[in-house]
Protein backbone atom coordinates (compact mmCIF):
# COMPACT_ATOMS: atom_id res chain seq x y z
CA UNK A 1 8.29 14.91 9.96
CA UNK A 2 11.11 12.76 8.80
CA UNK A 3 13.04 14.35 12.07
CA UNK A 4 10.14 13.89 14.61
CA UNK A 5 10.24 9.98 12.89
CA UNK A 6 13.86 9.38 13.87
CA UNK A 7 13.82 10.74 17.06
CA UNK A 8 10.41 8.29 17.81
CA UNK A 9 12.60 5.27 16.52
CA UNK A 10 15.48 6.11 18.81
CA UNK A 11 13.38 6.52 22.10
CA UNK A 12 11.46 3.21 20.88
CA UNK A 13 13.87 0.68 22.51
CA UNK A 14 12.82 1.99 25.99
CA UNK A 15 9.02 2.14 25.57
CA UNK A 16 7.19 0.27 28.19
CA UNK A 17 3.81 2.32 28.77
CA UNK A 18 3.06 5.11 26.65
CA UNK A 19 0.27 7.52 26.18
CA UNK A 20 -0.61 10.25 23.80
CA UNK A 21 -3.49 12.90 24.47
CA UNK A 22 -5.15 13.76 21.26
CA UNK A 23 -8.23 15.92 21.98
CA UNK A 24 -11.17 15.25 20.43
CA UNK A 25 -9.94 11.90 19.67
CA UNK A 26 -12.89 9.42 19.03
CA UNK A 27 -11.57 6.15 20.47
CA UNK A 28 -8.68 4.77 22.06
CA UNK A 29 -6.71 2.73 20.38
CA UNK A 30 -3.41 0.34 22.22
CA UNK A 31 -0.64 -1.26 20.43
CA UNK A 32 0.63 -4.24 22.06
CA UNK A 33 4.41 -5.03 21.24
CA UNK A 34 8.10 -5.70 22.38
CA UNK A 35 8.68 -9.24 21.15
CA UNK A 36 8.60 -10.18 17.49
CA UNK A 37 10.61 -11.56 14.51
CA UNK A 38 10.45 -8.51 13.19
CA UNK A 39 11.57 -5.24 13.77
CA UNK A 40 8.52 -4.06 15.72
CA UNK A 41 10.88 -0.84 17.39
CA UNK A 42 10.48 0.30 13.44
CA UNK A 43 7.22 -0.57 13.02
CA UNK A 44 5.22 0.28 16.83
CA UNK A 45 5.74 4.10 16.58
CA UNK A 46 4.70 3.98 12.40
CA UNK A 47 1.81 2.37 13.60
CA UNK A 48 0.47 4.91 16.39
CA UNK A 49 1.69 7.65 14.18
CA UNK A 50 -0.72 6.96 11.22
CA UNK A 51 -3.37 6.24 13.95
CA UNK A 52 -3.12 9.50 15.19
CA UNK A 53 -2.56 10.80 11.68
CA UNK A 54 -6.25 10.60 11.15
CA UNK A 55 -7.19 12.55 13.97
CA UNK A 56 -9.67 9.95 15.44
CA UNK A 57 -7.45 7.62 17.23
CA UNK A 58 -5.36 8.39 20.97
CA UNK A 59 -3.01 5.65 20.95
CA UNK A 60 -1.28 3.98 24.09
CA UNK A 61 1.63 1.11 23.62
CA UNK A 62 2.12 -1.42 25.72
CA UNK A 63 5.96 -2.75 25.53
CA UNK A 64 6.06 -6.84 27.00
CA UNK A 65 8.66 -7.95 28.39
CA UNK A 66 11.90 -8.99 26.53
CA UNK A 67 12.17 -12.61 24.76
CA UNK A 68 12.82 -15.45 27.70
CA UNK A 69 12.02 -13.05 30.56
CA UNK A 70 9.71 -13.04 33.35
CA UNK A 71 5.94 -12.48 31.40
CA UNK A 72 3.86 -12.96 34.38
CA UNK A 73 3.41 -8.95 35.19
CA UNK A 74 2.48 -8.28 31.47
CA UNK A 75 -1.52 -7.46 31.80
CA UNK A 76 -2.64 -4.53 29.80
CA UNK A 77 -6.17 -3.54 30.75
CA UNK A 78 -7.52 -3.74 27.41
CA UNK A 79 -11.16 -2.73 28.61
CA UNK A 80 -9.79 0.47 28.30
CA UNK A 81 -9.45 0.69 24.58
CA UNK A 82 -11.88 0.79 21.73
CA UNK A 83 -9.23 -1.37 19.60
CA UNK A 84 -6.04 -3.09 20.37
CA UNK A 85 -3.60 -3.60 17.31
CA UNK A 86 -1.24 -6.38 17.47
CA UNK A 87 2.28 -6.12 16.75
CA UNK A 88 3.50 -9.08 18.55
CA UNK A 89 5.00 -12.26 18.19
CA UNK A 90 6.60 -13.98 20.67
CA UNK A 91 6.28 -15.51 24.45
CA UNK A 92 2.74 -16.78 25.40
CA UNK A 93 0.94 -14.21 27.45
CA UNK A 94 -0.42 -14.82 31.10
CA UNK A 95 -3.14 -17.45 31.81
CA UNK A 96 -5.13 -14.33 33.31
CA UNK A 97 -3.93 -12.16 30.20
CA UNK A 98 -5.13 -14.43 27.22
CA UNK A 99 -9.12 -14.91 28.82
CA UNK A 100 -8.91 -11.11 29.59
CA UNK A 101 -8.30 -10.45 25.92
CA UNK A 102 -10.62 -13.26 25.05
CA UNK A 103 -13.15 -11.54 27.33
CA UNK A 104 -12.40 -7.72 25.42
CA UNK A 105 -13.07 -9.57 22.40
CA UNK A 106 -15.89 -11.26 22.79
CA UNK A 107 -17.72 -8.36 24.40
CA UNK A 108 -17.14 -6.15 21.44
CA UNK A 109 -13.50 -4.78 21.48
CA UNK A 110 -11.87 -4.09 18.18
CA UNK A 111 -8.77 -5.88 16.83
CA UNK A 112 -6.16 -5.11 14.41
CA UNK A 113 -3.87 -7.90 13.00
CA UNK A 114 -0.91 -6.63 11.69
CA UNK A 115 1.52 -8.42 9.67
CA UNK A 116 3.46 -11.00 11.67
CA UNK A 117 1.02 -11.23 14.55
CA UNK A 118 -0.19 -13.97 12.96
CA UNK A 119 2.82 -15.84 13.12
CA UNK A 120 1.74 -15.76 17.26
CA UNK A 121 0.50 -18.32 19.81
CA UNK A 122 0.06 -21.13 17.56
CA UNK A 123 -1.09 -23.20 20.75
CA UNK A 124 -3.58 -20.56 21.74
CA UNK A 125 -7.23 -21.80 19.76
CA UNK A 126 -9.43 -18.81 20.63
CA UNK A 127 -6.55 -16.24 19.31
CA UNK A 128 -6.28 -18.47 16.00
CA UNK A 129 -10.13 -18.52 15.78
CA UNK A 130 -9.79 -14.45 16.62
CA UNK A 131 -7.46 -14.18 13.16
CA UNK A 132 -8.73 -16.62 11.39
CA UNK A 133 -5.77 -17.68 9.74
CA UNK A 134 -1.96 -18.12 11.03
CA UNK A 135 1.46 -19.70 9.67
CA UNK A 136 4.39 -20.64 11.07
CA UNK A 137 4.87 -21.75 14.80
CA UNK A 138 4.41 -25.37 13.83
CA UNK A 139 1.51 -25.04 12.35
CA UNK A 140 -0.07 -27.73 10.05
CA UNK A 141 -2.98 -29.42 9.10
CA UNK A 142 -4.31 -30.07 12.33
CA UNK A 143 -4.25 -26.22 12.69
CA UNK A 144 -7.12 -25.95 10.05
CA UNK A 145 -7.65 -25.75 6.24
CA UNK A 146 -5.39 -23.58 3.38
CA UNK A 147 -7.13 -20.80 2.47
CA UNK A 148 -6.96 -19.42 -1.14
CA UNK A 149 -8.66 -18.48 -4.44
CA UNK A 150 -8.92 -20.32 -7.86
CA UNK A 151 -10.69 -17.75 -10.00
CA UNK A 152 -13.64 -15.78 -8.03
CA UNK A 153 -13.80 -19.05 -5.82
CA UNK A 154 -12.92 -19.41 -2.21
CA UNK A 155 -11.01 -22.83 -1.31
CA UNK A 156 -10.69 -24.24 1.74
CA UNK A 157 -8.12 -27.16 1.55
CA UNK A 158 -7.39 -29.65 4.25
CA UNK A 159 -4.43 -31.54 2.36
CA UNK A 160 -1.53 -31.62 5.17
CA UNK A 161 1.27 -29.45 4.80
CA UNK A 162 3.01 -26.78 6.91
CA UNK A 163 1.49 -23.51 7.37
CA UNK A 164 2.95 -19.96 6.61
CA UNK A 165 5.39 -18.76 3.88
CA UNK A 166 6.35 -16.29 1.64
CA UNK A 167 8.64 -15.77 -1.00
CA UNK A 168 11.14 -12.61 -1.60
CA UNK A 169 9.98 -8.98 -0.85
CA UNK A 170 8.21 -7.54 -3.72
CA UNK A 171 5.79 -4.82 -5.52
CA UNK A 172 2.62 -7.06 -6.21
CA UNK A 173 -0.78 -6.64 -7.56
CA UNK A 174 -3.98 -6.51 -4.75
CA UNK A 175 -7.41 -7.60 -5.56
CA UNK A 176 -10.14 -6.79 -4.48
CA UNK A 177 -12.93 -9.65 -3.26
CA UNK A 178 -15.55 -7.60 -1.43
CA UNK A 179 -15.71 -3.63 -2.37
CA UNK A 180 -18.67 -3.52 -0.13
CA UNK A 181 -17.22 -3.88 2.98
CA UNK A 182 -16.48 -0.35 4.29
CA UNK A 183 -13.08 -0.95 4.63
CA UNK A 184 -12.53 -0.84 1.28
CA UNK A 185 -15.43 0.58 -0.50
CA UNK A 186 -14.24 3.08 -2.77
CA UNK A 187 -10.97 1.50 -3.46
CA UNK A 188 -9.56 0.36 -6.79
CA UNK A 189 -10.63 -3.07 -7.26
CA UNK A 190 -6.88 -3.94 -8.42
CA UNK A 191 -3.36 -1.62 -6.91
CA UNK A 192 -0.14 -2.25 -6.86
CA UNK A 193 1.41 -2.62 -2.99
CA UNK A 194 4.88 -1.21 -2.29
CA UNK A 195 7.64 -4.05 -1.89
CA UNK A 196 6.59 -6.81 0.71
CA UNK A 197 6.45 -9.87 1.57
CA UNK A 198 3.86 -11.81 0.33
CA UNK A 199 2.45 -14.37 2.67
CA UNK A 200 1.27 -17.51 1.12
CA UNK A 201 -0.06 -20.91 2.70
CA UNK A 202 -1.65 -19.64 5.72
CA UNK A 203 -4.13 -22.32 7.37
CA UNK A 204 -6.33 -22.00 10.21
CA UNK A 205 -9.90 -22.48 11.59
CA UNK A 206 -10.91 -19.78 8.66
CA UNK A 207 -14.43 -19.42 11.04
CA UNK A 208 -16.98 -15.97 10.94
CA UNK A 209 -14.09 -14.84 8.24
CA UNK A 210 -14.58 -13.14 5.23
CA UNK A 211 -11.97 -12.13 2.70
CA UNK A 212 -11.46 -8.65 1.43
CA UNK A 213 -8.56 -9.00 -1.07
CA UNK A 214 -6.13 -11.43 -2.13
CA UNK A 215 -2.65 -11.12 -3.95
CA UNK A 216 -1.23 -13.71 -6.52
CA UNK A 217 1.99 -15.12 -5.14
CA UNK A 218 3.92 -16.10 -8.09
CA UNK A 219 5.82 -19.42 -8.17
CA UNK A 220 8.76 -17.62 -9.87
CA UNK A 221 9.05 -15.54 -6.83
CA UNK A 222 9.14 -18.12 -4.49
CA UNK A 223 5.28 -18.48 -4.01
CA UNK A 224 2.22 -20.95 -4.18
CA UNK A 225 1.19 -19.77 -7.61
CA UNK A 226 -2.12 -18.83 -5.73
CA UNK A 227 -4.03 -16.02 -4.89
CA UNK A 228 -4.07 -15.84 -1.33
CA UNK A 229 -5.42 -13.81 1.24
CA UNK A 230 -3.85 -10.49 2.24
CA UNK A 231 -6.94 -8.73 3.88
CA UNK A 232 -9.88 -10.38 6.10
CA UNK A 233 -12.36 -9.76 8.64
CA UNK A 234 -13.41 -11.66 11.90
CA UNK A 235 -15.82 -11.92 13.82
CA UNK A 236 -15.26 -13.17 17.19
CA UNK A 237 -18.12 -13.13 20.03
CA UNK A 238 -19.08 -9.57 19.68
CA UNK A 239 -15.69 -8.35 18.54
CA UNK A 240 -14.46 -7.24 14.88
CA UNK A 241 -11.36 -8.12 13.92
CA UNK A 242 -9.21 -6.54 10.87
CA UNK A 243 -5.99 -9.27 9.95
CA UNK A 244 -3.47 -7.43 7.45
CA UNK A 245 -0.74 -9.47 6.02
CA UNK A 246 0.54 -6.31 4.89
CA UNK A 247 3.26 -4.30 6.46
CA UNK A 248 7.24 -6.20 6.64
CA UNK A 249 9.43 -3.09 7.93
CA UNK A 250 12.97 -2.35 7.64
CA UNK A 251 15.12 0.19 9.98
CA UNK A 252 13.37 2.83 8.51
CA UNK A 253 10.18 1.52 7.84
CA UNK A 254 10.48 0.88 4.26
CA UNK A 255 7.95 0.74 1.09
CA UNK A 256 6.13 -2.01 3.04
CA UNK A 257 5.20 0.45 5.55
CA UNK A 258 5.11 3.83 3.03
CA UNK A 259 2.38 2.28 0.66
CA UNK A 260 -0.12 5.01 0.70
CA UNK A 261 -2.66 1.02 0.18
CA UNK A 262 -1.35 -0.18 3.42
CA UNK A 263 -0.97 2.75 5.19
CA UNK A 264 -5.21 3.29 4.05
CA UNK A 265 -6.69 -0.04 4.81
CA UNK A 266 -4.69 -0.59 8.21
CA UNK A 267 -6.26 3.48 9.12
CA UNK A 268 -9.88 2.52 7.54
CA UNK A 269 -9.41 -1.21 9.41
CA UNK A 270 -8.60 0.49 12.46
CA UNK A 271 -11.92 2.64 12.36
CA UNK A 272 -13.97 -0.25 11.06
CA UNK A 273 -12.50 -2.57 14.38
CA UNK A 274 -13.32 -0.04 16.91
CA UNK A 275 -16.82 1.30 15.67
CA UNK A 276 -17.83 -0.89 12.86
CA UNK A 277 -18.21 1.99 10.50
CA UNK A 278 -15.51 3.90 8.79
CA UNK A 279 -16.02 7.56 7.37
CA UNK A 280 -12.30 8.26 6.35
CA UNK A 281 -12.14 9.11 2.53
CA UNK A 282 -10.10 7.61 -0.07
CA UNK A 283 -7.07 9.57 -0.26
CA UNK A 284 -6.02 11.55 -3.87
CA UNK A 285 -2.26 9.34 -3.52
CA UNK A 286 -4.10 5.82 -2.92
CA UNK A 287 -2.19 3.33 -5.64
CA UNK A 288 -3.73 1.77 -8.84
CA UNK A 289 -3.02 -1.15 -11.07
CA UNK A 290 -0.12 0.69 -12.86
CA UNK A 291 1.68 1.68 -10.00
CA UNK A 292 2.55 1.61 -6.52
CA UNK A 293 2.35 5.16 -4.34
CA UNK A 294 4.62 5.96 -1.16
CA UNK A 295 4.15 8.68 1.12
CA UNK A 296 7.89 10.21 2.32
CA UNK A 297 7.53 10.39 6.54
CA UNK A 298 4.39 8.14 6.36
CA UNK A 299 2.25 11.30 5.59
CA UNK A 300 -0.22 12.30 3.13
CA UNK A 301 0.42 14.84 0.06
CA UNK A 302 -1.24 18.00 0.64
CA UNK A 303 -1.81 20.63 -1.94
CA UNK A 304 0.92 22.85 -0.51
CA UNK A 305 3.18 19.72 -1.22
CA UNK A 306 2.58 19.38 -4.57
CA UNK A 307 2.47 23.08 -5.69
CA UNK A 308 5.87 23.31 -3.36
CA UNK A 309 7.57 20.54 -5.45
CA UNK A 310 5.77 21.42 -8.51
CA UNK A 311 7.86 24.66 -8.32
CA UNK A 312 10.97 22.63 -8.88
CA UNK A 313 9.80 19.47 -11.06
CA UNK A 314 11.60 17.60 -12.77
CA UNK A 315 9.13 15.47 -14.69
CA UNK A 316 11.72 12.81 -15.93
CA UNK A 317 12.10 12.02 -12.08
CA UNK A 318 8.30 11.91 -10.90
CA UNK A 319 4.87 13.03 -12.09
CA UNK A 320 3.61 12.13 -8.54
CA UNK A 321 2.94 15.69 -7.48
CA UNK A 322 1.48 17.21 -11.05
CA UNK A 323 -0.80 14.10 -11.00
CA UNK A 324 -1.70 14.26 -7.57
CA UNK A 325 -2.78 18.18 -8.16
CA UNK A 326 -4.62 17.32 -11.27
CA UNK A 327 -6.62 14.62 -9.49
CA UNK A 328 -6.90 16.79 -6.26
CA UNK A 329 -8.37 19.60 -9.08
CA UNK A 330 -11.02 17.29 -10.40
CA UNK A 331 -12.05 16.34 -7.27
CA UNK A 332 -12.90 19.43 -5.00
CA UNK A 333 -13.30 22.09 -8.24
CA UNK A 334 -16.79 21.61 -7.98
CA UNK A 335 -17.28 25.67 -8.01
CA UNK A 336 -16.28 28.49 -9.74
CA UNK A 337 -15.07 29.68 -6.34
CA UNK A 338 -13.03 25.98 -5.59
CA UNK A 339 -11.46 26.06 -9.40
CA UNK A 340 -10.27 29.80 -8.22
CA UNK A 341 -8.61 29.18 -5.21
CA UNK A 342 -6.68 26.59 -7.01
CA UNK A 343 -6.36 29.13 -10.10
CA UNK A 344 -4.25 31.66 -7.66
CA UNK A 345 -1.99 29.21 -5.86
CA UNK A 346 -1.11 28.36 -8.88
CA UNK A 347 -0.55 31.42 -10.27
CA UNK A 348 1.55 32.23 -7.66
CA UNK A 349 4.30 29.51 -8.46
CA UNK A 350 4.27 30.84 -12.21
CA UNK A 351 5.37 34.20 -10.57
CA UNK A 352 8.61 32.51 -8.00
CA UNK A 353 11.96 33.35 -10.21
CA UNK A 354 13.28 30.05 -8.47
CA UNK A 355 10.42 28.02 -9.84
CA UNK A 356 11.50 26.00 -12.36
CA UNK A 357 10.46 26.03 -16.54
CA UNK A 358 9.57 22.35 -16.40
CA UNK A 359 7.38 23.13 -13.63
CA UNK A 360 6.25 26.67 -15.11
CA UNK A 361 5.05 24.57 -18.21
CA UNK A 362 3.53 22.11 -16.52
CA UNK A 363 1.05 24.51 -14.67
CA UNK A 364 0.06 26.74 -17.72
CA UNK A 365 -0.71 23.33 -19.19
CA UNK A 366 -3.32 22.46 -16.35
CA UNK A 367 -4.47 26.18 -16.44
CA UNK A 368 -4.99 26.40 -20.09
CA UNK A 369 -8.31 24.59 -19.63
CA UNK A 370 -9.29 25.62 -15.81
CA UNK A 371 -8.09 28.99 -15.61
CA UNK A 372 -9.83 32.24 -15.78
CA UNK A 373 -9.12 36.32 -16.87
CA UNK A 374 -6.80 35.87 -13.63
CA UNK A 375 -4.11 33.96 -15.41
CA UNK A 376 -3.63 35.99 -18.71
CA UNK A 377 -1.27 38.24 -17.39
CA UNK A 378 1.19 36.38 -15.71
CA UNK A 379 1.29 33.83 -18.93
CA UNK A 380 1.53 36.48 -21.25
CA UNK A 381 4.37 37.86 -19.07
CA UNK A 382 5.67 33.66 -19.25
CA UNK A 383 5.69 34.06 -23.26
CA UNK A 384 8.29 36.42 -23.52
CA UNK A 385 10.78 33.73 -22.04
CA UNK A 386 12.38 31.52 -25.04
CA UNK A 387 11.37 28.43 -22.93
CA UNK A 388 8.32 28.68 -21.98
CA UNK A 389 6.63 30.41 -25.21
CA UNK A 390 5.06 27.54 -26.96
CA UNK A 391 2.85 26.62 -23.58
CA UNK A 392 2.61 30.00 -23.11
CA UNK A 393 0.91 30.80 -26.55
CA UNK A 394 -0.73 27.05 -26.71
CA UNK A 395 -2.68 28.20 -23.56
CA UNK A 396 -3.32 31.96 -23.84
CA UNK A 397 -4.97 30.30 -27.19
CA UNK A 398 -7.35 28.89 -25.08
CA UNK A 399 -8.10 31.19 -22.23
CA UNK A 400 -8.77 34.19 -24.72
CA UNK A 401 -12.29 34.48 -25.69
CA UNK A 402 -12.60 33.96 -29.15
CA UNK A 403 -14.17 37.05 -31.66
């Protein structure tokens, strides 16, 4: 994955039009780029990998022009798509471009905001009214109200003052505001986003917008001392729009980009954009309020992933693979036949030579209260070894029937 990654990022420089078949993809999904303040040849391919990711998205990108040139060509045919995600900010589009997207939009299409797309066409109204809030550009007070939150109470505050900041990249806490919407229903109501900016003091026409989480950006860290907005929903005409804060990359991508939180609400605000429904389930690795989670490659843990590193654990280093499994155990061992699939993969590691004690111990642990007849043997054969006979005892203790 991490190989197929870098290989993407070097092409990306040289991306004008591209496509990607993905059979029995649901809807079609563009990413419009090639002019930004950040480093959207990093971010672009991220993006239309974790759309395709979920199996429900084909994903075209459509590269502009380079800052200062000729922009008069650039017309995607956004009619086309089912939801365009924006990862742009630079020249003004065509005349004819701009009232074809306001045309997609207010017909119905879908529209994800991401990260410094908001920053855009700060002389454009019907794209500010489209993401409800922007910063920077020159904006100010005559660009609309602040938006924030004092307590459970939404402000709207016309004093004058530029709009758009943030202060230095971070790991910060996300709230929750409305764990109805489908984009995040089912999500922690507080979790912990990998290192980002925070963006603070946006202002716009704030119209048909409702918040879905806010972040508190601390005045020691260069912020308002206010919680303000991170996610939101549109509505425009017809159209649903999705506006994520989230997202700052580096070269690479960085924890920005790896959050397992942003990578789930920009796939679930993705689906929610094009269809106005989203059926994607909460993922085992989503963060919580004690800790942030990153996905290696941009890619979701799989059970084979954590019994492969599991094998060799080191638990002073991570538990993020033992505590993946145990969740991932809890929720699908709804069976006896579920908890014994599990039961023999696991069994399994406890036979590999190579497989580590700490990880040896760390299984017999888990199976000493799900496992079955199936796992006495191989413990009992684990309680000969000097290191691993006191978890080897404590849980053949348990798993033996009692007289």
């Amino acid at each position: 994955m991490k190989k197929q990654y870098l290989i993407i990022l070097a092409f990306a420089g040289i991306l004008a039009l591209t496509s990607s078949c993905h059979f029995g993809a649901k809807y079609k999904a563009l990413i419009v780029t090639g002019q930004n303040n950040h480093n959207w040849k990093a971010s672009s391919p991220i993006l239309k990998q974790l759309l395709e990711e979920t199996e429900l998205f084909s994903t075209d990108i459509a590269t502009s022009p380079e800052n200062k040139a000729d922009m008069s060509s650039f017309a995607p045919n956004f009619s086309k798509y089912d939801v365009v995600v924006l990862d742009y900010n630079g020249a003004a589009w065509p005349e004819a471009t701009q009232k074809a997207f306001e045309k997609y939009v207010s017909n119905g299409g879908g529209v994800v905001s991401f990260h410094a797309a908001d920053n855009s066409f700060p002389e454009w109204k019907e794209y500010n009214k489209m993401i409800g809030l922007g910063g920077w550009g020159g904006r100010t007070e005559k660009s609309g109200p602040y938006l924030y939150y004092v307590g459970d109470k939404m402000v709207l505050d016309t004093a004058a003052g530029r709009g758009g900041s943030h202060g230095k990249n971070q790991e910060f806490e996300i709230r929750m505001r409305n764990i109805e919407h489908p984009i995040v229903n089912g999500l922690p109501k507080r979790w912990i986003h990998g290192s980002d900016e925070l963006y603070n003091s946006l202002r716009g026409p704030a119209e048909n917008l409702e918040v879905l989480a806010t972040a508190f950006s601390a005045k020691n860290a260069g912020g308002t001392g206010r919680n303000e907005p991170i996610l939101m929903t549109i509505k425009y005409g017809k159209g649903r729009i999705f506006h994520s804060t989230l997202g700052h990359p580096s070269a690479t991508g960085g924890p920005a980009l790896e959050c397992a939180g942003f990578i789930v609400t920009f796939q679930r605000g993705a689906e929610w954009a094009a269809s106005g429904n989203v059926t994607q389930k909460v993922p085992y690795d989503f963060p919580n309020a004690g800790s942030s989670s990153l996905r290696a490659g941009f890619k979701q843990l799989t059970l084979e992933d954590d019994l492969t590193k599991i094998a060799t654990y080191d638990i002073t280093k991570s538990t993020k693979y033992f505590v993946d499994l145990q969740t991932r155990i809890r929720a699908e061992g709804k069976t006896p036949e579920a908890m014994q699939g599990f039961e023999k993969k696991m069994i399994s590691v406890l036979q590999k030579a190579e497989a580590t004690p700490e990880g040896k111990r760390l299984l017999m642990h888990e199976l000493s209260w799900m496992g079955s007849d199936l796992s006495i043997p191989v413990i009992q054969e684990l309680a000969k070894n000097a290191a691993l006979k006191d978890e080897a005892e404590f849980a053949l203790a348990r798993l033996k029937p009692t007289k």
